[in-house]
C-alpha atoms as a PDB file:
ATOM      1  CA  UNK A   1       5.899  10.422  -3.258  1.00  0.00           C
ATOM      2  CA  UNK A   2       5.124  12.619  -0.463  1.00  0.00           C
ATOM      3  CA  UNK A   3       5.750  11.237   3.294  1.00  0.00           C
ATOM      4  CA  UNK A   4       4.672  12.941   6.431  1.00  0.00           C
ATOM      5  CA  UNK A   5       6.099  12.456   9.331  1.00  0.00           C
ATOM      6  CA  UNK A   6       3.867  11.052  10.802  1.00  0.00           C
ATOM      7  CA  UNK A   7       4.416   8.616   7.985  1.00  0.00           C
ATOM      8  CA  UNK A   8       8.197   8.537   7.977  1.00  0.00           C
ATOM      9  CA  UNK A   9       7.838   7.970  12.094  1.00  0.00           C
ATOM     10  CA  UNK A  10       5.528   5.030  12.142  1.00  0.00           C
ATOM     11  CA  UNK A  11       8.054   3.361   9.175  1.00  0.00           C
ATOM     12  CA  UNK A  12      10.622   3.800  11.273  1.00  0.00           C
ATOM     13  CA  UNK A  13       9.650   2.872  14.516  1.00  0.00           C
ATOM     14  CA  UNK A  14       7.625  -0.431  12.918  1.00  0.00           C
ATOM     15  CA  UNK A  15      10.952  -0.909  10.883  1.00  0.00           C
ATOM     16  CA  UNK A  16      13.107  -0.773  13.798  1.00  0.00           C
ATOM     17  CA  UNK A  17      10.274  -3.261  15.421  1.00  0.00           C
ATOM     18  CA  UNK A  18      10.887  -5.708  12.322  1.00  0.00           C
ATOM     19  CA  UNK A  19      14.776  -5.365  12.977  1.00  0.00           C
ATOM     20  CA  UNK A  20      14.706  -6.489  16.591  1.00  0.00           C
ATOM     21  CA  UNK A  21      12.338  -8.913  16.197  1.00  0.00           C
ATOM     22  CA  UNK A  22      14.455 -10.385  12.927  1.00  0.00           C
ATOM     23  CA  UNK A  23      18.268 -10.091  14.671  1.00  0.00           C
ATOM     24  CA  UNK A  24      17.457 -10.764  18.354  1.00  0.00           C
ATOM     25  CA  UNK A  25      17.718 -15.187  18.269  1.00  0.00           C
ATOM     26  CA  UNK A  26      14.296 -16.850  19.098  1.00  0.00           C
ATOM     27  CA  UNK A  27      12.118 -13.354  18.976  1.00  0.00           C
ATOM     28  CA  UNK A  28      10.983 -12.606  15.764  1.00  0.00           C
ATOM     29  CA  UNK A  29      12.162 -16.585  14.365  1.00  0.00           C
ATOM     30  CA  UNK A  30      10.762 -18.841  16.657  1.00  0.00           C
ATOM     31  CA  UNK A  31      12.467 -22.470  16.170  1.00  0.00           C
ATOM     32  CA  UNK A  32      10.030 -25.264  15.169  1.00  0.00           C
ATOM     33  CA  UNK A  33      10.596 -29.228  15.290  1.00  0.00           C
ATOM     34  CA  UNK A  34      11.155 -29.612  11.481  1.00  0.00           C
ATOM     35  CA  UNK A  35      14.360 -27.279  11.688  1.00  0.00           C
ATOM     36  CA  UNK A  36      12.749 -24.442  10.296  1.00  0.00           C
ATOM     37  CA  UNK A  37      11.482 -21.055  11.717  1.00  0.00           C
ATOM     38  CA  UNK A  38       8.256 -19.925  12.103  1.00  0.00           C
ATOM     39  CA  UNK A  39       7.983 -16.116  11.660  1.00  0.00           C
ATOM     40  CA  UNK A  40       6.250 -13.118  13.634  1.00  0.00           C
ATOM     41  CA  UNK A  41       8.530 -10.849  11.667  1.00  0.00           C
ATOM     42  CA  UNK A  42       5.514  -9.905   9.271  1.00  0.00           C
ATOM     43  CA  UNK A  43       3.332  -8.316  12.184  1.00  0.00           C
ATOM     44  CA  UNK A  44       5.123  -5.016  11.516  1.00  0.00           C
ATOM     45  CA  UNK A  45       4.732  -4.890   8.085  1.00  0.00           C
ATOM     46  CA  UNK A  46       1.330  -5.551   8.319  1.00  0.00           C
ATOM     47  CA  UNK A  47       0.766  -2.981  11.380  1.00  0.00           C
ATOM     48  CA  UNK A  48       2.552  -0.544   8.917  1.00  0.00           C
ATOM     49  CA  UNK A  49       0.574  -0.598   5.931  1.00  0.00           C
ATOM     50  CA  UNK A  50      -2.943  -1.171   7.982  1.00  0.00           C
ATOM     51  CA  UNK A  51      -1.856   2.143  10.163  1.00  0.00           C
ATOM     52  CA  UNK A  52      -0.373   4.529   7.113  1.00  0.00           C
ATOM     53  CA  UNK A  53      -1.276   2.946   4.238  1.00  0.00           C
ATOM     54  CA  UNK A  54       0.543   0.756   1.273  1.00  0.00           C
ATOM     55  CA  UNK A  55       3.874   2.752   0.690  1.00  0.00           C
ATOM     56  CA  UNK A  56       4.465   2.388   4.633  1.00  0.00           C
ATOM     57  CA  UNK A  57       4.043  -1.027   4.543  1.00  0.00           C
ATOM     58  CA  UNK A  58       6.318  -1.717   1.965  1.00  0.00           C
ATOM     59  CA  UNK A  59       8.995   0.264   3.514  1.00  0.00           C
ATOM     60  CA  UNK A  60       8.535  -1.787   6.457  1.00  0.00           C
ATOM     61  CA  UNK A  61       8.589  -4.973   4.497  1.00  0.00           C
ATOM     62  CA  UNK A  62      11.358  -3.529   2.736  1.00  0.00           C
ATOM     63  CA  UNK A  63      13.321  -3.606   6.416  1.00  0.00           C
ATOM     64  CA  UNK A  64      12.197  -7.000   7.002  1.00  0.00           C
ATOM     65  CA  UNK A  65      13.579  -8.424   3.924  1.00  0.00           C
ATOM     66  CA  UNK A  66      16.474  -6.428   4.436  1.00  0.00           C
ATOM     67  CA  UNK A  67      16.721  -7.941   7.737  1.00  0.00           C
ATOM     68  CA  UNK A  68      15.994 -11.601   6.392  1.00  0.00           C
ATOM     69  CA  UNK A  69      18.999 -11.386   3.656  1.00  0.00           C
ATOM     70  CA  UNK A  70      21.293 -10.162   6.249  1.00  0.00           C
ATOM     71  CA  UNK A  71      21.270 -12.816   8.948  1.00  0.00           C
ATOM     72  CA  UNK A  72      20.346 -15.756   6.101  1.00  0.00           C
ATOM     73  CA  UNK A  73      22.236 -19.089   6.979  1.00  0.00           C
ATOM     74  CA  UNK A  74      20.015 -20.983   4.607  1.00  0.00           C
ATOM     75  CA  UNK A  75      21.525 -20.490   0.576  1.00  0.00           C
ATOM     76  CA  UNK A  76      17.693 -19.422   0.102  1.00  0.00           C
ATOM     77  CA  UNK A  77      17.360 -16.527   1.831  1.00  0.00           C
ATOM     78  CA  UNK A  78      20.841 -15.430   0.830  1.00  0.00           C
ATOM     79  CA  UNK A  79      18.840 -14.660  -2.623  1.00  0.00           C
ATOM     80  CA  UNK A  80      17.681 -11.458  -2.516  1.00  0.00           C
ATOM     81  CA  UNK A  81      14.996 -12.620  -4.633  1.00  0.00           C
ATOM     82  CA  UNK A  82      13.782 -14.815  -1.459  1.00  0.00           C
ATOM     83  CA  UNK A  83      14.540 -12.731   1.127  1.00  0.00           C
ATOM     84  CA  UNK A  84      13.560  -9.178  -0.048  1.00  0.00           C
ATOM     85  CA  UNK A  85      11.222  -8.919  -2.929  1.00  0.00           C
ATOM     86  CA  UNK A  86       8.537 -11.001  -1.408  1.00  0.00           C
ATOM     87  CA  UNK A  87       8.578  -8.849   1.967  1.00  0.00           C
ATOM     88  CA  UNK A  88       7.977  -5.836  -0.162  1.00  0.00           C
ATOM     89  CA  UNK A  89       4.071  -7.178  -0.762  1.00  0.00           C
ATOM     90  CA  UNK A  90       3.022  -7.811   2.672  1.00  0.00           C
ATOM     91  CA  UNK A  91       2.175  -4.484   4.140  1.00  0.00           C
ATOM     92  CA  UNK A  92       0.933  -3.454   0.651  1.00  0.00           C
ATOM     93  CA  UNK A  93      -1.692  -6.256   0.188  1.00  0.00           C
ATOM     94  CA  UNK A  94      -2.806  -5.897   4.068  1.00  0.00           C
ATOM     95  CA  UNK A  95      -3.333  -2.780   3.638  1.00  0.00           C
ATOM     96  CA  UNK A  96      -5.889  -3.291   0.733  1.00  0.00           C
ATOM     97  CA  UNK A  97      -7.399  -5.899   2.251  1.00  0.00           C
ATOM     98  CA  UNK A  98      -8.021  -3.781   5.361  1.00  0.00           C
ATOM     99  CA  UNK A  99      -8.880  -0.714   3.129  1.00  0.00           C
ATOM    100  CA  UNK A 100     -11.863  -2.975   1.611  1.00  0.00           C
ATOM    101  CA  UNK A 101     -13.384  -3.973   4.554  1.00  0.00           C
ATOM    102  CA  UNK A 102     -12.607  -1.389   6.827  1.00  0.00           C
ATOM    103  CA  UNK A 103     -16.280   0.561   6.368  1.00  0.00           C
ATOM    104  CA  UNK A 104     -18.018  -2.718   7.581  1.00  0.00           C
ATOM    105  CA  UNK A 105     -16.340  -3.338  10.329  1.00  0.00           C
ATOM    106  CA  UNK A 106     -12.864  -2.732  11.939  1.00  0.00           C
ATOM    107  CA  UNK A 107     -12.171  -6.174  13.515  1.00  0.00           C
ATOM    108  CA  UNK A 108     -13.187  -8.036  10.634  1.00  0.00           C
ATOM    109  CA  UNK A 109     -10.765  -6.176   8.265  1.00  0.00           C
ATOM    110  CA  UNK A 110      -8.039  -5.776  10.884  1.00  0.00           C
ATOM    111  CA  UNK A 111      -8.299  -9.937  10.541  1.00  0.00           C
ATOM    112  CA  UNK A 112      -8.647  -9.936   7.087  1.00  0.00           C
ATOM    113  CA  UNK A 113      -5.397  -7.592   6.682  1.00  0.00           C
ATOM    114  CA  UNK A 114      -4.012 -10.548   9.531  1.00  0.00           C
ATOM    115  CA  UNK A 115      -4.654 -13.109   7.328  1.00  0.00           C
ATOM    116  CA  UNK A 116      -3.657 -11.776   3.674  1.00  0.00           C
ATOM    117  CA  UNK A 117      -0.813 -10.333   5.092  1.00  0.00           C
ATOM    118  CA  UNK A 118       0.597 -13.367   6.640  1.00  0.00           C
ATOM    119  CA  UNK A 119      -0.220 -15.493   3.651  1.00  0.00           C
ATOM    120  CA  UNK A 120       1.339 -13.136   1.573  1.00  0.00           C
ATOM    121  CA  UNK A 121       5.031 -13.700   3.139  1.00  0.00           C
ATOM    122  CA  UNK A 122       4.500 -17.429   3.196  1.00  0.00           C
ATOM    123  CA  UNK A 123       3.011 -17.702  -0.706  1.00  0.00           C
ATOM    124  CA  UNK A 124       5.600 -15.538  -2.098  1.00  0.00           C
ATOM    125  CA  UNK A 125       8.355 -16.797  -0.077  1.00  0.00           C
ATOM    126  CA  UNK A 126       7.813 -20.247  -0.505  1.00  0.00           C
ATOM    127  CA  UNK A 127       6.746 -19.917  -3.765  1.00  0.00           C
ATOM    128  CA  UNK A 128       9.826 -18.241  -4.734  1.00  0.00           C
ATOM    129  CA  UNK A 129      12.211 -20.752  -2.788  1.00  0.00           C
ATOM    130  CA  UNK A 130      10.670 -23.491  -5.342  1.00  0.00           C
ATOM    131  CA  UNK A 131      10.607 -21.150  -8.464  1.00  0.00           C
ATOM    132  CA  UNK A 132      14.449 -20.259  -7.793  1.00  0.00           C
ATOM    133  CA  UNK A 133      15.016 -24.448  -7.149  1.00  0.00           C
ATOM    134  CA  UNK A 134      16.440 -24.010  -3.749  1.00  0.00           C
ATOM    135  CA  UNK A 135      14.267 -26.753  -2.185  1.00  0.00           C
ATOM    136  CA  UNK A 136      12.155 -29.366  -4.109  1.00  0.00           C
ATOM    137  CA  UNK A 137       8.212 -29.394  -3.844  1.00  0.00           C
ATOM    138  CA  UNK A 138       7.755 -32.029  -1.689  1.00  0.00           C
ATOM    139  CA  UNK A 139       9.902 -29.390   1.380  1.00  0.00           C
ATOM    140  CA  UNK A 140       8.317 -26.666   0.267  1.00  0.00           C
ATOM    141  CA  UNK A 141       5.040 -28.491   1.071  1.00  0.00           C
ATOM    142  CA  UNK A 142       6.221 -29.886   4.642  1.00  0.00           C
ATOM    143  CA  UNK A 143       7.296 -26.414   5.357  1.00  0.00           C
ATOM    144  CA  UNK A 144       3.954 -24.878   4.031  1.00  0.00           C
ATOM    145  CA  UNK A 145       1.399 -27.585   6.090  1.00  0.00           C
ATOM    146  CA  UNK A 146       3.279 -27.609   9.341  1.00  0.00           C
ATOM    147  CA  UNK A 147       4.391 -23.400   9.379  1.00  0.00           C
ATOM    148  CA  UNK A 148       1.691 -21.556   7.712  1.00  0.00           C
ATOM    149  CA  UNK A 149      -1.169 -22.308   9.916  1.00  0.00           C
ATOM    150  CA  UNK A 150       0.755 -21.069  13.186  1.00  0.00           C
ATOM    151  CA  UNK A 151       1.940 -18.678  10.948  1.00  0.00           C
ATOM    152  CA  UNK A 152      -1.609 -17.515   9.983  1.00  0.00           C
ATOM    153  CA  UNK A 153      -3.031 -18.029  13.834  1.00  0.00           C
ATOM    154  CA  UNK A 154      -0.499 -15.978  15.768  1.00  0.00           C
ATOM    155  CA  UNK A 155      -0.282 -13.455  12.930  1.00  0.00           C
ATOM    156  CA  UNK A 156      -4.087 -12.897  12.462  1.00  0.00           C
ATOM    157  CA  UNK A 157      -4.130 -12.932  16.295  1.00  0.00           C
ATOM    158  CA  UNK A 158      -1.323 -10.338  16.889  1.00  0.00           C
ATOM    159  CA  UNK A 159      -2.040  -8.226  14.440  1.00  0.00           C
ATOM    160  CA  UNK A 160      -6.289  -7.775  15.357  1.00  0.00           C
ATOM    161  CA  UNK A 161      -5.300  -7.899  19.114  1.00  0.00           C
ATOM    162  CA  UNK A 162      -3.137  -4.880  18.193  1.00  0.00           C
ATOM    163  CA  UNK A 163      -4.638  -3.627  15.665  1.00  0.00           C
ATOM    164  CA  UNK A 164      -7.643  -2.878  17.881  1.00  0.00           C
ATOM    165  CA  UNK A 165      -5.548  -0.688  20.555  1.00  0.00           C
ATOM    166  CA  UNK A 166      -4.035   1.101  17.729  1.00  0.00           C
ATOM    167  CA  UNK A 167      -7.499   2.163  16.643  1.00  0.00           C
ATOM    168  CA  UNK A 168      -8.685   2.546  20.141  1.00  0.00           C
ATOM    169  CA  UNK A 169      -6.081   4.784  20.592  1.00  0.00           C
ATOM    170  CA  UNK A 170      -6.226   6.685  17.307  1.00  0.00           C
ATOM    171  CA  UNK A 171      -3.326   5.805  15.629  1.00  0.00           C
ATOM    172  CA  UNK A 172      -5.177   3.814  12.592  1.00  0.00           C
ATOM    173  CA  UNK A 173      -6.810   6.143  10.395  1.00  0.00           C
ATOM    174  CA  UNK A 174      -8.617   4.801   7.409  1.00  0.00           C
ATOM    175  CA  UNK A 175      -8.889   5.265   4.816  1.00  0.00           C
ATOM    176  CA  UNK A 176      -5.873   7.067   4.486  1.00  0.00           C
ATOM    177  CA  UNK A 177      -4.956  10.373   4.726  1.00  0.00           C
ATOM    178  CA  UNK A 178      -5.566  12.819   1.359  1.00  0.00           C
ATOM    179  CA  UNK A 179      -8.627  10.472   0.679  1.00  0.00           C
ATOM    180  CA  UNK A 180     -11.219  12.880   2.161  1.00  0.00           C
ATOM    181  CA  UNK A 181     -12.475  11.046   4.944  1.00  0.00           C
ATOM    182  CA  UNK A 182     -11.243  10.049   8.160  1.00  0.00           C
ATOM    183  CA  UNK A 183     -13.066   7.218   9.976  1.00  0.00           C
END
């Protein structure tokens, strides 16, 4: 694996993004009524792997997982099976989904990435939580109706509304470098 630095930069300035946003209180977490938090935290990850592609991403995931396990007062996310390995996926499966619809039209897959990135984290997480027994179907399902649609609004928001400067301003080059074009 080969990383520019260009590559190496963006990971670590969207990793340090994922790291304030995960250990500042009420940032990156932002309390909800049902004693839960509803997360922003996968808006870098997502950034990452739209900007510099899939290994990016999952670096960045791999910071907010990292970030998740380390601040966990829930017994779940003190698993790094819940907090970490689910994280890895996000930035990789945005940036597919923005890689296939990128040539159409950048908004659309910016949104797409949004939305498939976001329910990534959610899916696995949750879906891990209940695989690993921590909480029994019927809270994973509260937790899943009342968190993943603001989830899924403010993160398909966020990440087109930023997404958009970034490529306004050059930083999002797709497809990726080495892949012979450069849109």
């Amino acid at each position: 694996m080969n990383l520019s630095v260009r590559r190496m930069t963006v990971a670590g300035v969207l990793g340090a993004v994922s790291a304030v946003l995960g250990l500042v209180p009420g940032l990156g977490l932002i309390p909800f009524p049902t004693g839960q938090h509803v997360t922003i935290l996968q808006i870098p990850a997502i950034l990452a792997g739209i900007a510099e592609g899939p290994v990016v991403g999952l670096f960045v995931g791999l910071i907010f997982g990292l970030t998740s396990f380390m601040r966990a007062t829930n017994p779940a996310f003190a698993d790094p099976l819940v907090a970490i390995l689910p994280r890895l996926f996000i930035g990789v499966f945005a940036a597919y989904a923005f890689m296939a619809l990128r040539r159409w039209n950048t908004a659309l897959a910016l949104g797409a990435a949004g939305v498939v990135g976001t329910l990534t984290n959610t899916v696995l997480v949750l879906g891990m939580i209940l695989l690993r027994g921590y909480w029994p179907v019927q809270q994973v399902t509260v937790v899943a109706a009342t968190h993943a649609p603001l989830e899924l609004l403010v993160g398909t928001f966020a990440v087109v509304v930023v997404g958009l400067a970034l490529h306004r301003a050059g930083y999002i080059r797709a497809p990726y470098p080495g892949s012979g074009r450069n849109v």
